[in-house]
C-alpha atoms as a PDB file:
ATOM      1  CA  UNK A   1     112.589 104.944  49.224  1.00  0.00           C
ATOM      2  CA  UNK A   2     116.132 103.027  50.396  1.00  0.00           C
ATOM      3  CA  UNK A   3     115.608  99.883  51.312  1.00  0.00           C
ATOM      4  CA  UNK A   4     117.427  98.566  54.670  1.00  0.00           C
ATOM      5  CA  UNK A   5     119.256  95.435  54.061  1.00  0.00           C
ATOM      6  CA  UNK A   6     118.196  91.898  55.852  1.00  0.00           C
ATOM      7  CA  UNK A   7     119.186  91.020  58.543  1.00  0.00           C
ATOM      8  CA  UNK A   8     120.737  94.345  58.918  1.00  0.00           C
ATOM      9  CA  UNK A   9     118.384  96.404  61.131  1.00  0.00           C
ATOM     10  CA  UNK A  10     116.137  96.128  64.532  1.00  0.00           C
ATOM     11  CA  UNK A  11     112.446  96.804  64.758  1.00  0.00           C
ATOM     12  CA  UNK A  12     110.672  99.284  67.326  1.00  0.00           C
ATOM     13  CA  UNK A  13     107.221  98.838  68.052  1.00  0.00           C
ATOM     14  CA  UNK A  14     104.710 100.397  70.355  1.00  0.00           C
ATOM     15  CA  UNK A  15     101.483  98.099  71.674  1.00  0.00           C
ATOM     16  CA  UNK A  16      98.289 100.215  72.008  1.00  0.00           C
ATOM     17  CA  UNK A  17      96.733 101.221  68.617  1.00  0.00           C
ATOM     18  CA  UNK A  18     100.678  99.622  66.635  1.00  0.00           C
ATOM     19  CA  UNK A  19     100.945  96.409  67.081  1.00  0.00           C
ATOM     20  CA  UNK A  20      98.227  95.480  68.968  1.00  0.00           C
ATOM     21  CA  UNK A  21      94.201  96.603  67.908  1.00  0.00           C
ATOM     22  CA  UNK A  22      93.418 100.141  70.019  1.00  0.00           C
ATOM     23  CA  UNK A  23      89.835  98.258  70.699  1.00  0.00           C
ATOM     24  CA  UNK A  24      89.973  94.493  70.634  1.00  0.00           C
ATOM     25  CA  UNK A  25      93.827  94.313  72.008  1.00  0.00           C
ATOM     26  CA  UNK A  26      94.194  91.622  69.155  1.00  0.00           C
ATOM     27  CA  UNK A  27      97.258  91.273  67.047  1.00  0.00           C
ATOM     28  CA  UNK A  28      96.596  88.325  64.446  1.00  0.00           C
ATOM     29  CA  UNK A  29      96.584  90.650  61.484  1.00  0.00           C
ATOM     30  CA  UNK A  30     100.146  91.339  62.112  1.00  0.00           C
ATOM     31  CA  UNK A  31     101.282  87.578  62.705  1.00  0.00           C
ATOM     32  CA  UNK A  32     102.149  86.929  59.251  1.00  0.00           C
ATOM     33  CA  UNK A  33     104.915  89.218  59.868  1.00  0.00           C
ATOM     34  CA  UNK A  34     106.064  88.733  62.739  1.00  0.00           C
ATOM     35  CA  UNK A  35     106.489  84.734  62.014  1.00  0.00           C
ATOM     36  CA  UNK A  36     108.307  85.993  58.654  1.00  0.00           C
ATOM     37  CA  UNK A  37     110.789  88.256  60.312  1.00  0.00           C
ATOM     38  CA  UNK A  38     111.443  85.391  63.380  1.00  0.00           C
ATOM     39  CA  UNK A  39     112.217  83.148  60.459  1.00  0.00           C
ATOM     40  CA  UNK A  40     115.374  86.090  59.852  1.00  0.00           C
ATOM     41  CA  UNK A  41     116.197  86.629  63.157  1.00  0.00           C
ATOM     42  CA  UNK A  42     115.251  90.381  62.857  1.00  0.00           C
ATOM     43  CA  UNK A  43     114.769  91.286  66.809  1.00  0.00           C
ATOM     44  CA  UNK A  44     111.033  93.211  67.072  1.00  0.00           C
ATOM     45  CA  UNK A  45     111.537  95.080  70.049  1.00  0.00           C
ATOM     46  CA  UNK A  46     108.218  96.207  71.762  1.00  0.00           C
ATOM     47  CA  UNK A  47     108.527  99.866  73.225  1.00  0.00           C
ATOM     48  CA  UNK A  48     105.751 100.525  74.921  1.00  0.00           C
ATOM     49  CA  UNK A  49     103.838 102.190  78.469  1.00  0.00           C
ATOM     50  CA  UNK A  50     103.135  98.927  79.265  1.00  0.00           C
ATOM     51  CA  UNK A  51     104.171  96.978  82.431  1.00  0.00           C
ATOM     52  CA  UNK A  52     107.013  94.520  82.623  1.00  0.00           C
ATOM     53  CA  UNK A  53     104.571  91.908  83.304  1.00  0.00           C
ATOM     54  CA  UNK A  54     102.033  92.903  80.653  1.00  0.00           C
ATOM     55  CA  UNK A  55     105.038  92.859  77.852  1.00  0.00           C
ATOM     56  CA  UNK A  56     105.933  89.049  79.815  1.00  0.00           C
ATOM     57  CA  UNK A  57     102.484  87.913  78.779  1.00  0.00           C
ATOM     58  CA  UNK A  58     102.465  89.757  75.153  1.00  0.00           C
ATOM     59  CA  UNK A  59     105.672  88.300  73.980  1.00  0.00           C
ATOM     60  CA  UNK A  60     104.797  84.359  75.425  1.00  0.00           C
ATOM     61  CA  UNK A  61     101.340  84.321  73.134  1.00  0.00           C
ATOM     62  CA  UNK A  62     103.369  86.415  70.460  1.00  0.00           C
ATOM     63  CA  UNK A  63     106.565  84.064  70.915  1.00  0.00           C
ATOM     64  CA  UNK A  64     109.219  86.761  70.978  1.00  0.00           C
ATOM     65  CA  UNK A  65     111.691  86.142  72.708  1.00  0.00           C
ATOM     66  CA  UNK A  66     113.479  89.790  72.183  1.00  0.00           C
ATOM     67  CA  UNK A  67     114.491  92.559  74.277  1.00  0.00           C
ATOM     68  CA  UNK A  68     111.728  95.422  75.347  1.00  0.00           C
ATOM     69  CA  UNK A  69     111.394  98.513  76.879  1.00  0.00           C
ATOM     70  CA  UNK A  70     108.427  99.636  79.195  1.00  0.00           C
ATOM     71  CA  UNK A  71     106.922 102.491  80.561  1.00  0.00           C
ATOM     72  CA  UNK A  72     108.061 104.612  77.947  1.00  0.00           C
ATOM     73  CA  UNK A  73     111.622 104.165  78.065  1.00  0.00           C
ATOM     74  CA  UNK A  74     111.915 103.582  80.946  1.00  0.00           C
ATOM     75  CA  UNK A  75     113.523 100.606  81.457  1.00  0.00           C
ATOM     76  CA  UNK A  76     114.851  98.003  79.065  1.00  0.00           C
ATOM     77  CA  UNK A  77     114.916  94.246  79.217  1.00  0.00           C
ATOM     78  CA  UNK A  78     117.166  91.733  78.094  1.00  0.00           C
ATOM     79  CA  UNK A  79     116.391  88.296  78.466  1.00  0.00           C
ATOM     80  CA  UNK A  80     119.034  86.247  79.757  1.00  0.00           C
ATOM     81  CA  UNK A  81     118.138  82.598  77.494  1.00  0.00           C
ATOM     82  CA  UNK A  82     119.304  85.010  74.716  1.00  0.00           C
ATOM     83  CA  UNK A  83     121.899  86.982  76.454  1.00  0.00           C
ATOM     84  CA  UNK A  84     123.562  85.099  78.967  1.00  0.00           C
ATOM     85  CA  UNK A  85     126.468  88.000  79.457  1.00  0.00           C
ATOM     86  CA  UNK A  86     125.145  91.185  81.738  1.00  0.00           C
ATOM     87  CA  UNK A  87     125.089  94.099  79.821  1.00  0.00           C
ATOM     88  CA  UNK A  88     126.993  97.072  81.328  1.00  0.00           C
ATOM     89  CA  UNK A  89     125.216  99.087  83.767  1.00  0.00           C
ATOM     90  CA  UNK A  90     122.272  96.551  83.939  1.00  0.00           C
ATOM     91  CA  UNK A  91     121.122  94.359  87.281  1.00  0.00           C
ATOM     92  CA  UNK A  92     119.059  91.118  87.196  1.00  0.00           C
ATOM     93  CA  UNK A  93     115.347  90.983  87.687  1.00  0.00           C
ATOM     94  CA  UNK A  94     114.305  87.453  86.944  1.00  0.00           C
ATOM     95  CA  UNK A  95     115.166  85.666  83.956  1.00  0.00           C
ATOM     96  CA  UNK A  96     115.840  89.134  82.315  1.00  0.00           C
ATOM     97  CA  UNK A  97     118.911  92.131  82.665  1.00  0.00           C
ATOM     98  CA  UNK A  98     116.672  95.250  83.538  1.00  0.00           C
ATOM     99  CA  UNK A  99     119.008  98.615  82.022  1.00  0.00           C
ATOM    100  CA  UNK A 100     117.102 101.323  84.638  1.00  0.00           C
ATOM    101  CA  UNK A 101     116.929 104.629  82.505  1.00  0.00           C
ATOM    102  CA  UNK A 102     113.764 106.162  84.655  1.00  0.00           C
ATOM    103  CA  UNK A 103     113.027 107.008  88.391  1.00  0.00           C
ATOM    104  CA  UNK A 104     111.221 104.917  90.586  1.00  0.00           C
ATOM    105  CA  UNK A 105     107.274 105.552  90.651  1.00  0.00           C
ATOM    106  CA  UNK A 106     107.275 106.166  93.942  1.00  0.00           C
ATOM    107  CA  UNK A 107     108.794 109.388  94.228  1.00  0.00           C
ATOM    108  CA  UNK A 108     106.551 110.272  91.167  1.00  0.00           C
ATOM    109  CA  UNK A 109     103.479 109.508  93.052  1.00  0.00           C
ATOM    110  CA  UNK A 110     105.121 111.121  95.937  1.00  0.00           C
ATOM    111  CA  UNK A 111     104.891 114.400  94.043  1.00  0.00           C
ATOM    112  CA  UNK A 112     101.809 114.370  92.701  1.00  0.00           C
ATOM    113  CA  UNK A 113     100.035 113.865  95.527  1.00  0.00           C
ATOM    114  CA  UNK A 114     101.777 116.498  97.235  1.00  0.00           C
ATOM    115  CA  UNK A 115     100.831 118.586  93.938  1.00  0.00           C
ATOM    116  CA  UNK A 116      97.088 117.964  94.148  1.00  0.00           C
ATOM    117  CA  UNK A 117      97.041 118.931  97.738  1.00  0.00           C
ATOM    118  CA  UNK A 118      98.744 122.086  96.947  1.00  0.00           C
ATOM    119  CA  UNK A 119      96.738 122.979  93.996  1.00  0.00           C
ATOM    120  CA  UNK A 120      93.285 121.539  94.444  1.00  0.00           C
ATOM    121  CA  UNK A 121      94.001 120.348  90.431  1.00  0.00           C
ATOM    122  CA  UNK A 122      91.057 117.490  89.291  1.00  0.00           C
ATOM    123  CA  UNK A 123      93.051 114.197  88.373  1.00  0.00           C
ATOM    124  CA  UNK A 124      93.448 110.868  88.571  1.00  0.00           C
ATOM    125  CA  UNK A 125      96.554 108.290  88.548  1.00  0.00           C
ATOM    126  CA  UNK A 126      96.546 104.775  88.538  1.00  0.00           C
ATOM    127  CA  UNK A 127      97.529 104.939  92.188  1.00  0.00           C
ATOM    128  CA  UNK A 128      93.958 106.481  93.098  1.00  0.00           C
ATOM    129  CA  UNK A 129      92.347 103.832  91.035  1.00  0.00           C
ATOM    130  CA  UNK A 130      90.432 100.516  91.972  1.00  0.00           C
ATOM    131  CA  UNK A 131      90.704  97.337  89.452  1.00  0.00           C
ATOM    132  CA  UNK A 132      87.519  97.907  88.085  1.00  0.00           C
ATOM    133  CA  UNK A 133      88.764 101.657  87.339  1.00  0.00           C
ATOM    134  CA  UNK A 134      91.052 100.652  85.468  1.00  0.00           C
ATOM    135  CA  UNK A 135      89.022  97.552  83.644  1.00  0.00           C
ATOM    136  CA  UNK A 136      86.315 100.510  82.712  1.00  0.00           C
ATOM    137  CA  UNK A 137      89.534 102.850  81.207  1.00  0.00           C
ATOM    138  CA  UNK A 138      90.859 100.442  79.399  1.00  0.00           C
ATOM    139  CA  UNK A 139      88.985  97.563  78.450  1.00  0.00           C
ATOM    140  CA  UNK A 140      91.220  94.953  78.983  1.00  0.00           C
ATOM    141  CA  UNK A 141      90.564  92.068  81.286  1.00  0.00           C
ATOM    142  CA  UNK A 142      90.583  91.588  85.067  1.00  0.00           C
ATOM    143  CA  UNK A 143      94.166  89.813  85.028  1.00  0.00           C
ATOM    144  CA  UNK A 144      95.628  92.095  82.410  1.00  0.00           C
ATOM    145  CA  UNK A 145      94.964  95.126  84.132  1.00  0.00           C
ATOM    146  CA  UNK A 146      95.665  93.716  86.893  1.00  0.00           C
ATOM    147  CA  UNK A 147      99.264  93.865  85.625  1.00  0.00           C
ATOM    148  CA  UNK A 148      98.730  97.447  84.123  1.00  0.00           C
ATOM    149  CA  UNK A 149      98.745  98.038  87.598  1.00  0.00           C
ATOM    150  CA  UNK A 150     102.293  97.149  88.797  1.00  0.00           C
ATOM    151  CA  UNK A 151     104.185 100.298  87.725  1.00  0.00           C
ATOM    152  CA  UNK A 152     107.622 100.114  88.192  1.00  0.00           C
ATOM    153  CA  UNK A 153     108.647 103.622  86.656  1.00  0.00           C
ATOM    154  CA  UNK A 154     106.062 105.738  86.158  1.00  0.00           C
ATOM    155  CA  UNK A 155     102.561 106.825  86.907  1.00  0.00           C
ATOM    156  CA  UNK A 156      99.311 107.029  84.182  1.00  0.00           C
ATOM    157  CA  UNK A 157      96.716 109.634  85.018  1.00  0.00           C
ATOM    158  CA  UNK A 158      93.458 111.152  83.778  1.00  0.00           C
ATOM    159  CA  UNK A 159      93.103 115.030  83.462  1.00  0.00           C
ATOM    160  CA  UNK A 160      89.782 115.825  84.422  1.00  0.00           C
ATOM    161  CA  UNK A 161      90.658 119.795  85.282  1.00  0.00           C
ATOM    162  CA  UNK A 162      91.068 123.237  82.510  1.00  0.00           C
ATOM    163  CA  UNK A 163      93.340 123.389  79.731  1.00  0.00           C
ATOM    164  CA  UNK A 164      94.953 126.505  81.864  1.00  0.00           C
ATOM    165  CA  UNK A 165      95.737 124.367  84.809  1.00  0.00           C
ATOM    166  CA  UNK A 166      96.956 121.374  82.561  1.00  0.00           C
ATOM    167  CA  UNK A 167      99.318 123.800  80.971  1.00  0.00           C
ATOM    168  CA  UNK A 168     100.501 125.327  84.873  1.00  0.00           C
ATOM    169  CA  UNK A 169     100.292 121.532  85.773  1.00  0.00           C
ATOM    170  CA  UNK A 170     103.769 120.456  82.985  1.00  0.00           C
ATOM    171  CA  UNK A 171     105.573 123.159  83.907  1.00  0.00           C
ATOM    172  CA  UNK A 172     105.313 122.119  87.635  1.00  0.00           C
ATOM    173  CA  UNK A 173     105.967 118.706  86.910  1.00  0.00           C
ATOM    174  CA  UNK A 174     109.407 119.871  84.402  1.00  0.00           C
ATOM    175  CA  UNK A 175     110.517 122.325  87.381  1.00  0.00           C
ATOM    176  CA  UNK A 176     110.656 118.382  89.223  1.00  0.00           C
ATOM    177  CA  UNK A 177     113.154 117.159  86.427  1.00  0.00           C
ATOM    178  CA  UNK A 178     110.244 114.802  85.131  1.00  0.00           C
ATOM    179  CA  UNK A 179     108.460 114.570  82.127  1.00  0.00           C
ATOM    180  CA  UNK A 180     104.737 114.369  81.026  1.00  0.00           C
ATOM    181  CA  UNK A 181     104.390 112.460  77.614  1.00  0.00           C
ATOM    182  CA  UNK A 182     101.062 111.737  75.868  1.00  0.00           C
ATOM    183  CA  UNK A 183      99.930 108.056  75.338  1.00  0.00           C
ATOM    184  CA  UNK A 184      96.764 106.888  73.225  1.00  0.00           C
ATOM    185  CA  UNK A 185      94.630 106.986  76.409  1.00  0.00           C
ATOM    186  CA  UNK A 186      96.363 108.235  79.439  1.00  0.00           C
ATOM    187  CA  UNK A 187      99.147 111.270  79.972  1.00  0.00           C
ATOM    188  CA  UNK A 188     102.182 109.570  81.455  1.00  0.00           C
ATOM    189  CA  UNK A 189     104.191 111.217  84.218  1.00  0.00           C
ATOM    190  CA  UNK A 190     108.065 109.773  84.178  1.00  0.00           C
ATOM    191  CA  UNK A 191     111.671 110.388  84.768  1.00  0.00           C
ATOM    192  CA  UNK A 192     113.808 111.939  82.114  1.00  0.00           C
ATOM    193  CA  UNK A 193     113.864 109.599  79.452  1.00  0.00           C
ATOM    194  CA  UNK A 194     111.159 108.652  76.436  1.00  0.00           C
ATOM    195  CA  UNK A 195     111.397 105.823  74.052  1.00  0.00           C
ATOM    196  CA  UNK A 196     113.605 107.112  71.660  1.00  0.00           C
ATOM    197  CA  UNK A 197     116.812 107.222  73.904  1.00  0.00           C
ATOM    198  CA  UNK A 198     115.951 103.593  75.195  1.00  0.00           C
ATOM    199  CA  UNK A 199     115.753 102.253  71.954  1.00  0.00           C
ATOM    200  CA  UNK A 200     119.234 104.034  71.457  1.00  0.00           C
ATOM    201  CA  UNK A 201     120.591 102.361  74.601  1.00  0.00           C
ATOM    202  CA  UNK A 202     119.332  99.115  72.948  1.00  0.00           C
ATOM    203  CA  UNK A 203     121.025  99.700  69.343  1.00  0.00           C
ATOM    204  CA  UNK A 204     123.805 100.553  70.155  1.00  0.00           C
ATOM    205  CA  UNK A 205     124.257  97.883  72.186  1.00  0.00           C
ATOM    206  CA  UNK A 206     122.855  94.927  69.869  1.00  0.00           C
ATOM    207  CA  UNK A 207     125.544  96.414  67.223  1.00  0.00           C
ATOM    208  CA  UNK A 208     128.532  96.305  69.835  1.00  0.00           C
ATOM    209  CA  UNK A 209     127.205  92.681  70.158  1.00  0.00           C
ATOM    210  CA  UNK A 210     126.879  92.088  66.634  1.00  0.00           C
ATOM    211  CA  UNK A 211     129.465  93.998  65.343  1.00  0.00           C
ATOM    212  CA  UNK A 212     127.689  94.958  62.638  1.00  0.00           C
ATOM    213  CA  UNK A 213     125.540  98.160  61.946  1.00  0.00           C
ATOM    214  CA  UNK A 214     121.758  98.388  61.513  1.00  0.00           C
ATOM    215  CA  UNK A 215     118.822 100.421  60.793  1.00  0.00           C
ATOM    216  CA  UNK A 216     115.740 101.114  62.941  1.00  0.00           C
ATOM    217  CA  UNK A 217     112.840 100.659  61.842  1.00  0.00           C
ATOM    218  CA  UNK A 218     110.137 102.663  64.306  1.00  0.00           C
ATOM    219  CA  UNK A 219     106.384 102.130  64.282  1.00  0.00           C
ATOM    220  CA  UNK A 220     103.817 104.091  66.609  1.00  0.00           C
ATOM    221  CA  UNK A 221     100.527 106.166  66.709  1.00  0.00           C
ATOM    222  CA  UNK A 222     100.311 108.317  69.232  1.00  0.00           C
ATOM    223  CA  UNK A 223     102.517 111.538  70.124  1.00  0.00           C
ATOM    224  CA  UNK A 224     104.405 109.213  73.023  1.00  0.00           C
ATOM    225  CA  UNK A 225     105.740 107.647  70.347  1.00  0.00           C
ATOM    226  CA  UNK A 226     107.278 110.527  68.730  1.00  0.00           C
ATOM    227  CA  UNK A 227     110.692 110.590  70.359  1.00  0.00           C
ATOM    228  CA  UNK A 228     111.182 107.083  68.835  1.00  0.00           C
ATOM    229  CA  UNK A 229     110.142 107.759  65.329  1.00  0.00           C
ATOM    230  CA  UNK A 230     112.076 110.818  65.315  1.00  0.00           C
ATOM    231  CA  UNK A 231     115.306 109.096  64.970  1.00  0.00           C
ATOM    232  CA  UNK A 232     114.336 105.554  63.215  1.00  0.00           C
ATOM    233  CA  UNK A 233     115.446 105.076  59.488  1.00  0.00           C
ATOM    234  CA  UNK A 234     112.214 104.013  58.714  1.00  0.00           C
ATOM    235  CA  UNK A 235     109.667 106.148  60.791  1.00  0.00           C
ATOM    236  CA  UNK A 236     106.466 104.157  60.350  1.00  0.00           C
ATOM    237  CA  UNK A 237     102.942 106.398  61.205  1.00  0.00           C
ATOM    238  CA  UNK A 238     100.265 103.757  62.009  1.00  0.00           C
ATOM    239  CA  UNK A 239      96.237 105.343  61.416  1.00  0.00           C
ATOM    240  CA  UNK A 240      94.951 105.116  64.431  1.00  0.00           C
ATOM    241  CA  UNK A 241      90.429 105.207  64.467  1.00  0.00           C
ATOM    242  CA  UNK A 242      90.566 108.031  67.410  1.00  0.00           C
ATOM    243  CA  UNK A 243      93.009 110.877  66.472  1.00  0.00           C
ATOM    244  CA  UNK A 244      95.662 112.169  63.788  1.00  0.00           C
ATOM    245  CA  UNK A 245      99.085 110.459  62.892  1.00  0.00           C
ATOM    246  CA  UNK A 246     101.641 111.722  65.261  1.00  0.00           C
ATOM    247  CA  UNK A 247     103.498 114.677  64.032  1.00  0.00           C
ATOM    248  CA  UNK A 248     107.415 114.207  63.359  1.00  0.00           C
ATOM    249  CA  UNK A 249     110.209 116.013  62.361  1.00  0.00           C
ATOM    250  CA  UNK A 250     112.131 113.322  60.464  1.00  0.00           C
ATOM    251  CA  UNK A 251     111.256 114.840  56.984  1.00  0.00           C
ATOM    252  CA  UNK A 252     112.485 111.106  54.908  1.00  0.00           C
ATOM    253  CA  UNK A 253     111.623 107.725  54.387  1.00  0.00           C
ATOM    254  CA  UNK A 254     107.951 108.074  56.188  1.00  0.00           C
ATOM    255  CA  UNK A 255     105.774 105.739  55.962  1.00  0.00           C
ATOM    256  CA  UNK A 256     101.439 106.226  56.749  1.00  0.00           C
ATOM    257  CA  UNK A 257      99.908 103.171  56.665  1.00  0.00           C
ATOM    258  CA  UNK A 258      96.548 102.936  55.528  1.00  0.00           C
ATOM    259  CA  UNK A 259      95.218 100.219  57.576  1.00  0.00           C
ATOM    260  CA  UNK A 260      94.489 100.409  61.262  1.00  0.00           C
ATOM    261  CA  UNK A 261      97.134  98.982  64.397  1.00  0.00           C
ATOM    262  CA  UNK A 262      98.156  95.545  63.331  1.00  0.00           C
ATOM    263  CA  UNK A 263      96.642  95.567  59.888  1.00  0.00           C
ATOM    264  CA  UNK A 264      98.842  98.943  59.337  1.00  0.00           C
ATOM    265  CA  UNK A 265     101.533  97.223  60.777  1.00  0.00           C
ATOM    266  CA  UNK A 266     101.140  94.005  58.533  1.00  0.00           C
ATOM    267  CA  UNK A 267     101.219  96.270  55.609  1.00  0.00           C
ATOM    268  CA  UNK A 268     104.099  98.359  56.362  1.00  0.00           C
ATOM    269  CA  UNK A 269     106.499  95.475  57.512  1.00  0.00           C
ATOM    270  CA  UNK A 270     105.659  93.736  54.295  1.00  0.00           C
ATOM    271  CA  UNK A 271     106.499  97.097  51.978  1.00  0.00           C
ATOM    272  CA  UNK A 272     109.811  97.815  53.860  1.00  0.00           C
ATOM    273  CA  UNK A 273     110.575  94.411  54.168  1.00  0.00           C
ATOM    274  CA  UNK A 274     108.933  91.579  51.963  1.00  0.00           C
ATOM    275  CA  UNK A 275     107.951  93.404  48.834  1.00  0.00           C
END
């Protein structure tokens, strides 16, 4: 397998079942890492279905301090402390540039509600669910999912109806110019974008910046991840303890870990990397 140079290439990581334990949430396995590639100044961009806030909160007890994309591409952050000129295209939100590549969630929700009615089809979105819905779903805390909550961009949902109708249910959603992409626990209804084209956006910007090329390194687990390892260098497969490695057509340079989420992650950071 090539080996990308130092210093020479930006890391793409998904959350859920990656980077962070599918169970526990926990991410200490992977810190060794992560402090080890801050020491380089190697951005770790997290690409994730995650909230804005949630990745706020992630990346203060993780100290990165790096660009991210939520919601499954999309929307990307840069944070301001670190990149103090407005990148094209971008407005501010805060202390970060937010590059919009999705829809709002609103006229998602919009149409699925108007969908359900139509159809009489049996599912749920995180717009029909309480707190404690989503506590029970998830397992994360009260003030984390709290901040699951606040969807900027898309809307998560449970499919409690056929196979038949999920199948009549995609192409209705397509015919609406959105997508449906599969997460770990939820199927994700967005605009048309994924997480490989925002991590794209953010490349090819960090390189104009730079002025210097770089590889991507990708790492994910579930099939909403797929768009993104499909064009990284370095696709990394992470086992995940409730289904298969996603399936990809990049055909070089894989990588399966062995270990679970952030012990996986630990272990293929330190053979592309460190060994």
């Amino acid at each position: 397998m090539l080996k990308p140079q130092q210093a020479s290439y930006i890391i793409s990581t998904d959350l859920d079942g990656t980077l962070l334990d599918h169970f526990s949430y926990k991410w200490d396995a992977a810190k060794p890492s992560l402090d080890k590639l801050t020491t380089l100044a190697i951005p770790v961009i997290i690409n994730t279905s995650k909230t804005f806030e949630e990745v706020l909160l992630l990346q203060e007890d993780m100290s990165i301090f790096q660009p991210f994309v939520v919601e499954n591409g999309s929307g990307a952050y840069f944070p301001k402390s670190q990149y103090p000129e407005q990148p094209p295209g971008s407005e501010a939100r805060g202390d970060h540039w937010q590059i919009t590549l999705g829809c709002p969630r609103k006229e998602i929700v919009n149409f699925l509600q108007r969908l359900r009615k139509e159809k009489k089809w049996d599912f749920q979105g995180f717009s029909d669910m309480s707190l404690d819905d989503v506590i029970s779903l998830t397992g994360l805390a009260a003030e984390n999912a709290k901040l699951a909550l606040l969807r900027s961009f898309s809307e998560p949902l449970i499919w409690h109806d056929s196979e038949e109708n999920y199948q009549a249910f995609v192409k209705r959603v397509e015919e609406q110019n959105l997508r449906v992409i599969k997460g770990g626990r939820f199927i994700h209804i967005l605009g048309q974008t994924d997480k490989g084209k925002a991590i794209i956006w953010c490349k090819n910007y960090l390189q104009t910046l730079s002025k210097q090329a770089a590889s991507l390194i990708a790492l994910g687990d579930s099939p909403n991840d797929i768009d993104m390892l499909n064009i990284a260098d370095f696709p990394v497969l992470i086992k995940s303890p409730t289904h298969d490695y996603p399936e990809i057509s990049s055909g070089s340079n894989i990588i399966k870990t062995k270990g679970f989420g952030p012990v996986g992650w630990h272990e293929a950071i330190e053979q592309l990397i460190f060994s």
